[in-house]
Every structure is written in structure tokens, then in C-alpha cells.
PDB file of N, CA and C in Angstrom:
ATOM      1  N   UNK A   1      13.628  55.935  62.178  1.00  0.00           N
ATOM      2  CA  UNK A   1      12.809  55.170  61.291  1.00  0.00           C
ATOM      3  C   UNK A   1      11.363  55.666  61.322  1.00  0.00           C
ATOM      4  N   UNK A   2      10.918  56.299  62.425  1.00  0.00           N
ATOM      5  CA  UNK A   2       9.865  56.873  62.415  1.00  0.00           C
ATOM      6  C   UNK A   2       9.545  57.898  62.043  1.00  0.00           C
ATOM      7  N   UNK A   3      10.423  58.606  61.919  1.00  0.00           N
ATOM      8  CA  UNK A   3      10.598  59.673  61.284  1.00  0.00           C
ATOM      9  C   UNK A   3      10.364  59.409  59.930  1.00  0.00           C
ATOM     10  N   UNK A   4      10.842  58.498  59.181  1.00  0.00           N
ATOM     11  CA  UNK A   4      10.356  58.348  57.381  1.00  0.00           C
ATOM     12  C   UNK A   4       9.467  57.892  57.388  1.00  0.00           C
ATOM     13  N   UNK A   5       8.738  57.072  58.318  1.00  0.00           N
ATOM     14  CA  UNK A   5       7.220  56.657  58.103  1.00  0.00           C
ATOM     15  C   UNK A   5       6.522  57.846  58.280  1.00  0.00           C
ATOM     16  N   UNK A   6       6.133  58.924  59.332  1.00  0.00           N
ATOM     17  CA  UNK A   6       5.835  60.340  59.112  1.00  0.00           C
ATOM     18  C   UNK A   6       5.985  60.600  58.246  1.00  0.00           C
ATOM     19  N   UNK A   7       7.317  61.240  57.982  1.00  0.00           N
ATOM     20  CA  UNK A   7       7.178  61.891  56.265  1.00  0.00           C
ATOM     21  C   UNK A   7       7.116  61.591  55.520  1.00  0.00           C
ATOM     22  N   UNK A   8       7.122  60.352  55.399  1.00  0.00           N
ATOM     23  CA  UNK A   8       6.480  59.722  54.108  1.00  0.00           C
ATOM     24  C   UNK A   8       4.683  60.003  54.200  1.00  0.00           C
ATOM     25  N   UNK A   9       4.105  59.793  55.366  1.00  0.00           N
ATOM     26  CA  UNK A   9       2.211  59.796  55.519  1.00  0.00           C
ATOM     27  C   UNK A   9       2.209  61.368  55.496  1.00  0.00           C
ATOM     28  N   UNK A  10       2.773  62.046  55.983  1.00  0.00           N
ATOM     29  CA  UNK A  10       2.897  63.501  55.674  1.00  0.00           C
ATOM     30  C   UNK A  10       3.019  63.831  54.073  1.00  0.00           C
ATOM     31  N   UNK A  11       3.459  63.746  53.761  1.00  0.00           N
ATOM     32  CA  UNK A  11       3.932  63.634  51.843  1.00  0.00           C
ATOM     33  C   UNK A  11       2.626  63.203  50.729  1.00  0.00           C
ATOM     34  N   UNK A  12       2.370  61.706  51.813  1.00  0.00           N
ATOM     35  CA  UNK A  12       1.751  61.124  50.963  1.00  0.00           C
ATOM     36  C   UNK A  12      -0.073  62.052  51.188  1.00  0.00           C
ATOM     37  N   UNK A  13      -0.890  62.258  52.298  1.00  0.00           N
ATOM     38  CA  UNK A  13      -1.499  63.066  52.498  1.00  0.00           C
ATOM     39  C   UNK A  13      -1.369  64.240  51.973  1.00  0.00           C
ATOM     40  N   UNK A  14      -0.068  65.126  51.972  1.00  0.00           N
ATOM     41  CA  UNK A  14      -0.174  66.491  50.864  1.00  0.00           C
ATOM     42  C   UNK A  14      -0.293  66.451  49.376  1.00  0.00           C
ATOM     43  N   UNK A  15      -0.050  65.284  49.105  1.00  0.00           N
ATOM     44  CA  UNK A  15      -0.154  65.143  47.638  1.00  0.00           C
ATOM     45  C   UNK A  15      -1.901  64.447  47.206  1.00  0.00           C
ATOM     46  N   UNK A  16      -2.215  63.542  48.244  1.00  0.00           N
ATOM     47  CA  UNK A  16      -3.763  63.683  47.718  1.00  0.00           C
ATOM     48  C   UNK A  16      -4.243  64.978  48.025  1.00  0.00           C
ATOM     49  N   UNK A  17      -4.320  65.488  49.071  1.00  0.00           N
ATOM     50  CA  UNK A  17      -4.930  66.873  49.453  1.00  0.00           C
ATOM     51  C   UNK A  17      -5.075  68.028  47.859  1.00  0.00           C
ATOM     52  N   UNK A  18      -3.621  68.155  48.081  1.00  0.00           N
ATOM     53  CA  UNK A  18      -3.051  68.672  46.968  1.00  0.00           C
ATOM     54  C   UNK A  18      -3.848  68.367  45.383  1.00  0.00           C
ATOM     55  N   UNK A  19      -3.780  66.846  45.234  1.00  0.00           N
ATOM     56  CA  UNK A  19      -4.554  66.160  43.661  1.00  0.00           C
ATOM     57  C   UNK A  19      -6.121  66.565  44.064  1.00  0.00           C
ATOM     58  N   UNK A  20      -6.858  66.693  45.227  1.00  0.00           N
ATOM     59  CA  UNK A  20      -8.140  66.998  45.263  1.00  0.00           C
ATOM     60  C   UNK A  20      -8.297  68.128  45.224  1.00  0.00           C
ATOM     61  N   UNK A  21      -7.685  69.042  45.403  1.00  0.00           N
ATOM     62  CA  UNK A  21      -7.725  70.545  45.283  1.00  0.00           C
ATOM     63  C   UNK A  21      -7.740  70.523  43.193  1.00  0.00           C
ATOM     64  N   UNK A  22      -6.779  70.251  42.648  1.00  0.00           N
ATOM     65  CA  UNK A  22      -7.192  70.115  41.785  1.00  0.00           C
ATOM     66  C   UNK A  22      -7.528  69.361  40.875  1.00  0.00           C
ATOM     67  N   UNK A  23      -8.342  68.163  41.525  1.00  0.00           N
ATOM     68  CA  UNK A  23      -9.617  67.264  40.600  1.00  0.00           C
ATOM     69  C   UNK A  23     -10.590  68.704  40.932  1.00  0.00           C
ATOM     70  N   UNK A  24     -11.061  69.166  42.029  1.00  0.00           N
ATOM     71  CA  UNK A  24     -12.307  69.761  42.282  1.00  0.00           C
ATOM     72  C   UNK A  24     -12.159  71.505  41.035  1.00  0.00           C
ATOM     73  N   UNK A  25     -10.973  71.832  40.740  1.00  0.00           N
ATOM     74  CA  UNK A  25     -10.635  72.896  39.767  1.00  0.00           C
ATOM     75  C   UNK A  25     -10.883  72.431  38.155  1.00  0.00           C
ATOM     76  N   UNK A  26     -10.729  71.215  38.291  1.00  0.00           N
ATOM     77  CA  UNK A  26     -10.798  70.633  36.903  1.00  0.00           C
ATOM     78  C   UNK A  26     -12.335  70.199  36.794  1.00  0.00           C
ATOM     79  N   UNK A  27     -13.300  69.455  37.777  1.00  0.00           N
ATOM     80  CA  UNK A  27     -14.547  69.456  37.662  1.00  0.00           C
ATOM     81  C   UNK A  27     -15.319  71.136  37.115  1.00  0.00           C
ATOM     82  N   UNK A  28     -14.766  72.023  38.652  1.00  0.00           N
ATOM     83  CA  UNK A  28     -15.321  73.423  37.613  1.00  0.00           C
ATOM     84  C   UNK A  28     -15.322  73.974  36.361  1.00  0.00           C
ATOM     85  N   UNK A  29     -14.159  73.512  36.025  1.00  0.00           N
ATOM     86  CA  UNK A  29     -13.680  74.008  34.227  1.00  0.00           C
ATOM     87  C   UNK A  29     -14.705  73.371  33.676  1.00  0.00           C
ATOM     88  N   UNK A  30     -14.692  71.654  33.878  1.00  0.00           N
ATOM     89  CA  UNK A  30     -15.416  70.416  33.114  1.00  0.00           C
ATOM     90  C   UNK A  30     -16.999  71.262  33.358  1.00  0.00           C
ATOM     91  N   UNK A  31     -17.826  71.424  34.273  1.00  0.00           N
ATOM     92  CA  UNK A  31     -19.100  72.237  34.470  1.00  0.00           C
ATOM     93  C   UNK A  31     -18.765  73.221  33.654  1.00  0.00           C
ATOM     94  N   UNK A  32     -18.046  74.357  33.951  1.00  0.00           N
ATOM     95  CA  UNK A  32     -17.861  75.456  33.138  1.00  0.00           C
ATOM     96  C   UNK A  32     -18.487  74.820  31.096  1.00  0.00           C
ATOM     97  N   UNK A  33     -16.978  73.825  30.957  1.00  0.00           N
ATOM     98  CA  UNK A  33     -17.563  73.434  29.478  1.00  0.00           C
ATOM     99  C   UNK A  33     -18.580  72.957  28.789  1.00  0.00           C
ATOM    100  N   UNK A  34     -19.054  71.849  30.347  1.00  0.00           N
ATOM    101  CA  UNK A  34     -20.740  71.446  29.801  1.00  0.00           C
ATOM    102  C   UNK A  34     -21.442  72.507  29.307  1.00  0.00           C
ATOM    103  N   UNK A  35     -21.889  73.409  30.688  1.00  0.00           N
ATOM    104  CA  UNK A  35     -22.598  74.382  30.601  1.00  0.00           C
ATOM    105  C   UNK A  35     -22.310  75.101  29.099  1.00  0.00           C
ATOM    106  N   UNK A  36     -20.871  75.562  28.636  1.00  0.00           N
ATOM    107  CA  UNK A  36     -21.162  76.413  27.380  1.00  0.00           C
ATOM    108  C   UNK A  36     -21.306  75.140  26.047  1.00  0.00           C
ATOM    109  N   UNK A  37     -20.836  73.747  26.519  1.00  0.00           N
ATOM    110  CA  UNK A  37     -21.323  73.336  25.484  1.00  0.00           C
ATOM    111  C   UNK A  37     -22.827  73.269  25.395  1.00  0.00           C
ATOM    112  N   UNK A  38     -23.747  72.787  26.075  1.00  0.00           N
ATOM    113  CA  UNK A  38     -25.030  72.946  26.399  1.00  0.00           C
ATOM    114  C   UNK A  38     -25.692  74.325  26.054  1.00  0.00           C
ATOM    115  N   UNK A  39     -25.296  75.168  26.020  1.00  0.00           N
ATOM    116  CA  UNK A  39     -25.959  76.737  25.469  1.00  0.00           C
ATOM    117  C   UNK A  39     -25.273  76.671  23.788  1.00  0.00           C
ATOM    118  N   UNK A  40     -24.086  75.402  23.469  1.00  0.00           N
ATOM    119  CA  UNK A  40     -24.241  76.074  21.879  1.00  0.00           C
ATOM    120  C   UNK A  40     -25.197  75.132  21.359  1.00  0.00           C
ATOM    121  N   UNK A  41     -25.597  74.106  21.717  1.00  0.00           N
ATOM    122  CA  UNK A  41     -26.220  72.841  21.355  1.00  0.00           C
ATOM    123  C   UNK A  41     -27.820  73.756  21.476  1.00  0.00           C
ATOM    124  N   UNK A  42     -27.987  74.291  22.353  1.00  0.00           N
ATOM    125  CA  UNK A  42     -29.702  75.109  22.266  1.00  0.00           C
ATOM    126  C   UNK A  42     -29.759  76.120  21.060  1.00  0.00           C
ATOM    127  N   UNK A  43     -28.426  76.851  21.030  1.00  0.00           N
ATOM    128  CA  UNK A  43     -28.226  78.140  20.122  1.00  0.00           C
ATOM    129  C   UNK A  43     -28.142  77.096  18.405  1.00  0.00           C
ATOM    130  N   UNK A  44     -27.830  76.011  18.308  1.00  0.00           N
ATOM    131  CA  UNK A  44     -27.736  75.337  16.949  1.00  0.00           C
ATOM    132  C   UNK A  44     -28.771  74.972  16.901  1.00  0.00           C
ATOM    133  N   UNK A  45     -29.697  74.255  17.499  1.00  0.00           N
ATOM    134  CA  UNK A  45     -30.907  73.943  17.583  1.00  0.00           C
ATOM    135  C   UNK A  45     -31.951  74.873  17.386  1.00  0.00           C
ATOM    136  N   UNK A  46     -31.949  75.928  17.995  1.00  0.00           N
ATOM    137  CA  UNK A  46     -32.483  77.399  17.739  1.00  0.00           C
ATOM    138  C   UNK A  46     -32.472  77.669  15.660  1.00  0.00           C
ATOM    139  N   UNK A  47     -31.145  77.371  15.746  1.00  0.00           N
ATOM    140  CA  UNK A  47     -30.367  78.166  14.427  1.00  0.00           C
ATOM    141  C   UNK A  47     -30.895  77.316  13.447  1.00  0.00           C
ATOM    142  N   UNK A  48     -31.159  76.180  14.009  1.00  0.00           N
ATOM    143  CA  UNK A  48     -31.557  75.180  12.755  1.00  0.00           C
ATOM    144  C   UNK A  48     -33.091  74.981  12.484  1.00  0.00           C
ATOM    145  N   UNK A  49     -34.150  74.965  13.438  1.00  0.00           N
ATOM    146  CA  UNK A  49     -35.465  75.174  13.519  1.00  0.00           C
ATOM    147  C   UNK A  49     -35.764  76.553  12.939  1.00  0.00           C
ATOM    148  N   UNK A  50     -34.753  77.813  12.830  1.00  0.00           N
ATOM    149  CA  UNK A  50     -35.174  79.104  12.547  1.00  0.00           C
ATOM    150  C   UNK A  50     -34.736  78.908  10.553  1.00  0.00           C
ATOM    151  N   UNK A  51     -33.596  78.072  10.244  1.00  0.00           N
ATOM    152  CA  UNK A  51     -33.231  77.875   9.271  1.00  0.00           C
ATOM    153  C   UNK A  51     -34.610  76.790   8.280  1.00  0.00           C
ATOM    154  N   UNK A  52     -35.307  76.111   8.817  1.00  0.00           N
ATOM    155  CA  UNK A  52     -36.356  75.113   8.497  1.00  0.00           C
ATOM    156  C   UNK A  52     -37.251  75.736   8.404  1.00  0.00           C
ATOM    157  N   UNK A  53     -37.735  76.863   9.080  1.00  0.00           N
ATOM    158  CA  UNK A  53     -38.612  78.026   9.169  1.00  0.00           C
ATOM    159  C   UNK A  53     -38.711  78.396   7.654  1.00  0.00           C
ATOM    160  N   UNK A  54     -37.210  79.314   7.737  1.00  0.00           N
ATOM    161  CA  UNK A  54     -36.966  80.228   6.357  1.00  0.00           C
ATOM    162  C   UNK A  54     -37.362  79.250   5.109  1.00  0.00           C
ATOM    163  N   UNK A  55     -36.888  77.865   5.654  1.00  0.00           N
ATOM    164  CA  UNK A  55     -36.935  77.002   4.318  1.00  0.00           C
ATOM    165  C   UNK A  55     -37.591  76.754   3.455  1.00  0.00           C
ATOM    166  N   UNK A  56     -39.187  76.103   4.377  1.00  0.00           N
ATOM    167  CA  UNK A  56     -40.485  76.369   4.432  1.00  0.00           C
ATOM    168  C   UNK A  56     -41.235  77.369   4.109  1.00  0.00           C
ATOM    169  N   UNK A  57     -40.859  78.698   4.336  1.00  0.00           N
ATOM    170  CA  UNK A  57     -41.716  80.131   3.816  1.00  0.00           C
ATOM    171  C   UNK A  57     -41.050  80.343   2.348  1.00  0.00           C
ATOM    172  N   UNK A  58     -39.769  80.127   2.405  1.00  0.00           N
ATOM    173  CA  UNK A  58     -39.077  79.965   0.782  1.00  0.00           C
ATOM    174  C   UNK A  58     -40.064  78.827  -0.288  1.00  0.00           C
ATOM    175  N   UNK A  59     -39.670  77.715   0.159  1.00  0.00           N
ATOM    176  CA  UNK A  59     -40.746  77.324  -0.578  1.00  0.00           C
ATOM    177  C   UNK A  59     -42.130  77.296  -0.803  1.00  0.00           C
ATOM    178  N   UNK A  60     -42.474  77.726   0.041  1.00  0.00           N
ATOM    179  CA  UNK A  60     -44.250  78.296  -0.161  1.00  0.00           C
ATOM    180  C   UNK A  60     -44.049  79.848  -0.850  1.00  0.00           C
ATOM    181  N   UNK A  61     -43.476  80.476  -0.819  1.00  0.00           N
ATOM    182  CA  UNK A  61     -43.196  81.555  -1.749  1.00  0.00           C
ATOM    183  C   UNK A  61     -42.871  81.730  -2.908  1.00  0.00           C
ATOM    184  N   UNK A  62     -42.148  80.278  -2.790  1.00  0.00           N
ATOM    185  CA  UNK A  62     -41.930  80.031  -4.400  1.00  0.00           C
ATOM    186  C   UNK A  62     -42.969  79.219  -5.524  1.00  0.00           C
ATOM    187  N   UNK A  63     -43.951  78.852  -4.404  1.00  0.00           N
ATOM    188  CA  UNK A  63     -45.123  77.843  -4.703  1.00  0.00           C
ATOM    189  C   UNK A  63     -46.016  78.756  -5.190  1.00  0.00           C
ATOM    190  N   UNK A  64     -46.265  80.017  -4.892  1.00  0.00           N
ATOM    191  CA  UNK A  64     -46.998  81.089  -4.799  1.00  0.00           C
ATOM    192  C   UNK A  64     -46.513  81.827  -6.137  1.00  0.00           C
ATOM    193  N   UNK A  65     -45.595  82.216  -6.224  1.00  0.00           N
ATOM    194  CA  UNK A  65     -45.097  82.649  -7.357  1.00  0.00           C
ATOM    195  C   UNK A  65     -44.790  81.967  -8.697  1.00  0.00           C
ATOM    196  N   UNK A  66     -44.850  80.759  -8.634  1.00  0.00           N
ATOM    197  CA  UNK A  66     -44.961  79.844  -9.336  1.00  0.00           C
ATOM    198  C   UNK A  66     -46.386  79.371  -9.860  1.00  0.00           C
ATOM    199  N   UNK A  67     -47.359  79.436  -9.146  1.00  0.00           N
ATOM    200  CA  UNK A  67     -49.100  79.868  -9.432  1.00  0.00           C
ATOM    201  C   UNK A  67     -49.503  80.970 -10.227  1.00  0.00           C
ATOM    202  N   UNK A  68     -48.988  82.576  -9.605  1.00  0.00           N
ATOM    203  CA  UNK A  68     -48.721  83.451 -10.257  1.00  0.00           C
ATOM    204  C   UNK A  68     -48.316  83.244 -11.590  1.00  0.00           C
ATOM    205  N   UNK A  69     -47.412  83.062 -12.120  1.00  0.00           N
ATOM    206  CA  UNK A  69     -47.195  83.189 -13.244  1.00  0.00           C
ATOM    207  C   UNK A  69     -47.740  82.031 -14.521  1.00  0.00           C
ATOM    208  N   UNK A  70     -47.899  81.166 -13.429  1.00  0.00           N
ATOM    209  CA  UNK A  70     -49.159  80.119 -14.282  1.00  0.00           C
ATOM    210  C   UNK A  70     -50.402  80.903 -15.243  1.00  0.00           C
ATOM    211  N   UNK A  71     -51.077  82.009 -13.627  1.00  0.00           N
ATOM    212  CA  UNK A  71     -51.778  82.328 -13.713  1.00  0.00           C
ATOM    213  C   UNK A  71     -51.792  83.513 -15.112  1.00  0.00           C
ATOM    214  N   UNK A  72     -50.793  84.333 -14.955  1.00  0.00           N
ATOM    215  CA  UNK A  72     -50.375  85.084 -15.588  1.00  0.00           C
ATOM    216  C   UNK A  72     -50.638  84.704 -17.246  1.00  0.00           C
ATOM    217  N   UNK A  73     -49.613  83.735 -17.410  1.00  0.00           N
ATOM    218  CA  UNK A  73     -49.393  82.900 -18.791  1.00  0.00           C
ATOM    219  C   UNK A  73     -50.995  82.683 -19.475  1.00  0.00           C
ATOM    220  N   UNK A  74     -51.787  82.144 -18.654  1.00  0.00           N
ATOM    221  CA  UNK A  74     -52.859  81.672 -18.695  1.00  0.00           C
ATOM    222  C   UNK A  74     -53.821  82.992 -19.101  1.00  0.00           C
ATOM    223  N   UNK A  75     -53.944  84.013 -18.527  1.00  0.00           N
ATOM    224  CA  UNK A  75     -54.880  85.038 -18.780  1.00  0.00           C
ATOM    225  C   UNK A  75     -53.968  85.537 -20.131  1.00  0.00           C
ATOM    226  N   UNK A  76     -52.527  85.696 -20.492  1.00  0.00           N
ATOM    227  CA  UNK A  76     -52.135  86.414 -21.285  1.00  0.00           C
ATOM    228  C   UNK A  76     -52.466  85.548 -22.879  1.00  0.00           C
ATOM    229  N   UNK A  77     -52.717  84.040 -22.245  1.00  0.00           N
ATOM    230  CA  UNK A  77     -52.958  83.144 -23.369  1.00  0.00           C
ATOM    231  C   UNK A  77     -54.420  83.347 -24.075  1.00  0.00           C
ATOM    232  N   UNK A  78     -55.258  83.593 -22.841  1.00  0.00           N
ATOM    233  CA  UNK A  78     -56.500  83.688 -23.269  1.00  0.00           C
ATOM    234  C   UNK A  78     -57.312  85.020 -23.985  1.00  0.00           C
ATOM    235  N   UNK A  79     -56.403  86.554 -23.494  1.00  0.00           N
ATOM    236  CA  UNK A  79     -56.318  87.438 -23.833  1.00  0.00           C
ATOM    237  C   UNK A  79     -55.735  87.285 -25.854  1.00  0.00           C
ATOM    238  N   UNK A  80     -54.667  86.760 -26.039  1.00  0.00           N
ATOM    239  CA  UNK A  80     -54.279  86.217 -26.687  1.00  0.00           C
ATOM    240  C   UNK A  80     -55.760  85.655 -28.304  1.00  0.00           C
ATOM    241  N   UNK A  81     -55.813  84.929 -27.348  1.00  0.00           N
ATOM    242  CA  UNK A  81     -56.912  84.276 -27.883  1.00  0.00           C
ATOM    243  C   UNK A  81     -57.758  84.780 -29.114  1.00  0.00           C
ATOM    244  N   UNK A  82     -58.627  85.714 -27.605  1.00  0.00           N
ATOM    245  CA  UNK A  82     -59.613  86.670 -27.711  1.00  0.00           C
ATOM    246  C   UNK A  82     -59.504  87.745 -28.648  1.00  0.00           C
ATOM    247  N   UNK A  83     -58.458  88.125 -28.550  1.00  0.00           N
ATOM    248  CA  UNK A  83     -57.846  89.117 -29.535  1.00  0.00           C
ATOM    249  C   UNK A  83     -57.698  88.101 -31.138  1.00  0.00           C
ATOM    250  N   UNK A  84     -57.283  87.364 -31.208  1.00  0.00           N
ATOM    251  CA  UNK A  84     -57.389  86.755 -32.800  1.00  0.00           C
ATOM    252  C   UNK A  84     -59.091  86.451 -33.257  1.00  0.00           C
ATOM    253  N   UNK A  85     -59.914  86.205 -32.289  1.00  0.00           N
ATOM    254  CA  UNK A  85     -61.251  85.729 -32.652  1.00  0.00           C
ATOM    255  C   UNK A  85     -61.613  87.335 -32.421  1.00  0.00           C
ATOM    256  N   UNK A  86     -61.375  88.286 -32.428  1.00  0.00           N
ATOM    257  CA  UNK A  86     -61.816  89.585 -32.291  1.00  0.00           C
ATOM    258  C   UNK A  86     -61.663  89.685 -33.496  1.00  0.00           C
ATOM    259  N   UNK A  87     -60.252  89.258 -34.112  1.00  0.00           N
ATOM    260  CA  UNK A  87     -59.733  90.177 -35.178  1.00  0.00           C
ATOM    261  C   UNK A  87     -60.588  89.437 -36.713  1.00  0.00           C
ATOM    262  N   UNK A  88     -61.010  88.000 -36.201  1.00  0.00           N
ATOM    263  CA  UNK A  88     -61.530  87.663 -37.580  1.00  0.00           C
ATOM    264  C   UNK A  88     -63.211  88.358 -38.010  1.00  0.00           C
ATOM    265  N   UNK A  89     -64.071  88.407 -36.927  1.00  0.00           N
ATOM    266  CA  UNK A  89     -64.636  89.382 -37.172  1.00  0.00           C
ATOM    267  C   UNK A  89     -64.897  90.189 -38.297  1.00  0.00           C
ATOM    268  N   UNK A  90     -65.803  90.233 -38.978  1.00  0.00           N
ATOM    269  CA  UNK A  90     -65.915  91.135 -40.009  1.00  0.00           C
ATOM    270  C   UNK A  90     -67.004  92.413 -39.767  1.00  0.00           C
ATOM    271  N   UNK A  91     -66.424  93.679 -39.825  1.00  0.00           N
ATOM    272  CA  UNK A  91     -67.728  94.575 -39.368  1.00  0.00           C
ATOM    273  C   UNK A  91     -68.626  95.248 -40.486  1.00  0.00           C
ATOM    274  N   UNK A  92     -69.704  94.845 -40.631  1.00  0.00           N
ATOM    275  CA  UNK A  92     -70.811  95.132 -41.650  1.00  0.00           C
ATOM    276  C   UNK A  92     -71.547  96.457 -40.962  1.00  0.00           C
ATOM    277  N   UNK A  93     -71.862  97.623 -42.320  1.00  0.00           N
ATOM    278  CA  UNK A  93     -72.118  98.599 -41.695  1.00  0.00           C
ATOM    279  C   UNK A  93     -73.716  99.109 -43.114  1.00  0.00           C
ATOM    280  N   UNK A  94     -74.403  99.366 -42.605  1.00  0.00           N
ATOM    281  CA  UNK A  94     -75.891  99.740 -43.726  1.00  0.00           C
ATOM    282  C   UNK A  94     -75.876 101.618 -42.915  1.00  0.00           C
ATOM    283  N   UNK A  95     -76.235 102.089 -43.662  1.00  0.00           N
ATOM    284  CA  UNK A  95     -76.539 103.128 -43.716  1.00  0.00           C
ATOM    285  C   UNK A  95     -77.816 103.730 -43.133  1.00  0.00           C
ATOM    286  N   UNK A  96     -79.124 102.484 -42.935  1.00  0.00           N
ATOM    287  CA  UNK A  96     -79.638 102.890 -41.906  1.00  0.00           C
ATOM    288  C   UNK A  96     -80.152 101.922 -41.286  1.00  0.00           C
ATOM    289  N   UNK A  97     -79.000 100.887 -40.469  1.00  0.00           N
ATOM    290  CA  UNK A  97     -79.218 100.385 -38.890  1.00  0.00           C
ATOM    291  C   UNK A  97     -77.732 100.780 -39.023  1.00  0.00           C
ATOM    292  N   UNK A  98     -77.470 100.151 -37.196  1.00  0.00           N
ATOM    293  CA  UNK A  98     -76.148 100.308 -36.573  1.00  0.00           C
ATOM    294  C   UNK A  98     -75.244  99.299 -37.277  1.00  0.00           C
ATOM    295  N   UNK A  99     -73.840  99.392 -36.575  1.00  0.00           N
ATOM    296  CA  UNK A  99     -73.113  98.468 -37.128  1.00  0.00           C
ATOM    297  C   UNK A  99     -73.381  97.731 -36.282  1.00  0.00           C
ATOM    298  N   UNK A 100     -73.044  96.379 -36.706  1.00  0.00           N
ATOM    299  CA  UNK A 100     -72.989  95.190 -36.140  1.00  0.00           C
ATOM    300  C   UNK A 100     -72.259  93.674 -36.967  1.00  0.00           C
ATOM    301  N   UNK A 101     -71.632  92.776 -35.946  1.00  0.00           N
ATOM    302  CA  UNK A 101     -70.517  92.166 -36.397  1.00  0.00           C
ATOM    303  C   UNK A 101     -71.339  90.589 -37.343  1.00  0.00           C
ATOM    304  N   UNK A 102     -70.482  90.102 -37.736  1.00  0.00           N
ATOM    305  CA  UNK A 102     -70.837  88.850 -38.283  1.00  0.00           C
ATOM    306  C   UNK A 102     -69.691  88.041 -37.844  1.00  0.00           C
TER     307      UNK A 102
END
């Protein structure tokens, strides 16, 4: 009878031994996964502050270019202009002074 109480505390001791050997294999994995989850969570964070970056210089580039061609429109309007009040102009010419416009 003593004998099955032994092997039974024998048994029962190899099998926790045994389950702590691998809880402590399964904690490493579990560290292992933190750790690479934790480096993708910096690398998305990275990816997304660098993406807000681009976002930001996009739209100020487009703010810029969008001035530009304001600007553009604007001188080509006034050029525009200038050129029709050029063209009404009439040029009067005497034979002895210079020409000059009216």
C-alpha cells in the first residue's frame, strides 16, 4: 500500500516538474511574441508618423502649386489686359515731331 502512495507522489511530482518545464517554454515563446509584437507596434507607429509626414508636405505642395497657378492666371490675365488697351491705341505720326500715341 505504500508502495502506491509513492508512486502515486512520485507521478504526481513528475508531472508538475514536467508542466513547469513547460509553462517556463511557453512564457519564453509568450516574451519571444511580446517582444516581436512590440517592435511591429514601433515599426507601425514609425510607418504612420512617416505617412502624416508625406501627407502634410503633399498638401503644402499642393497649396503651393495651387498659388502658382493662381498666380500664373492672374499675370496671364493682366498681360491679357494690357495687350487689348495697347491695341486700342491709335498711333499719330507728323512729319516733323516723333510719333507719339493718343
Amino acid at each position: 500500500m505504500h508502495y502506491w502512495a509513492l508512486f502515486t507522489a512520485v507521478v504526481v511530482f513528475g508531472v508538475k516538474y514536467y508542466t513547469s518545464l513547460e509553462m517556463r517554454k511557453l512564457e519564453k515563446r509568450l516574451n519571444t511574441v511580446k517582444d516581436d509584437l512590440h517592435l511591429a507596434k514601433e515599426k507601425h507607429q514609425q510607418a504612420q508618423e512617416r505617412l502624416d509626414t508625406v501627407q502634410s508636405e503633399e498638401e503644402l505642395a499642393q497649396e503651393r502649386i495651387r498659388c502658382m497657378k493662381e498666380t500664373i492666371e492672374d499675370i496671364q490675365l493682366r498681360m491679357t489686359a494690357k495687350d487689348e488697351s495697347d491695341s486700342d491705341e491709335v498711333l499719330v505720326t507728323d512729319s516733323t515731331s516723333s510719333p507719339r500715341t493718343m
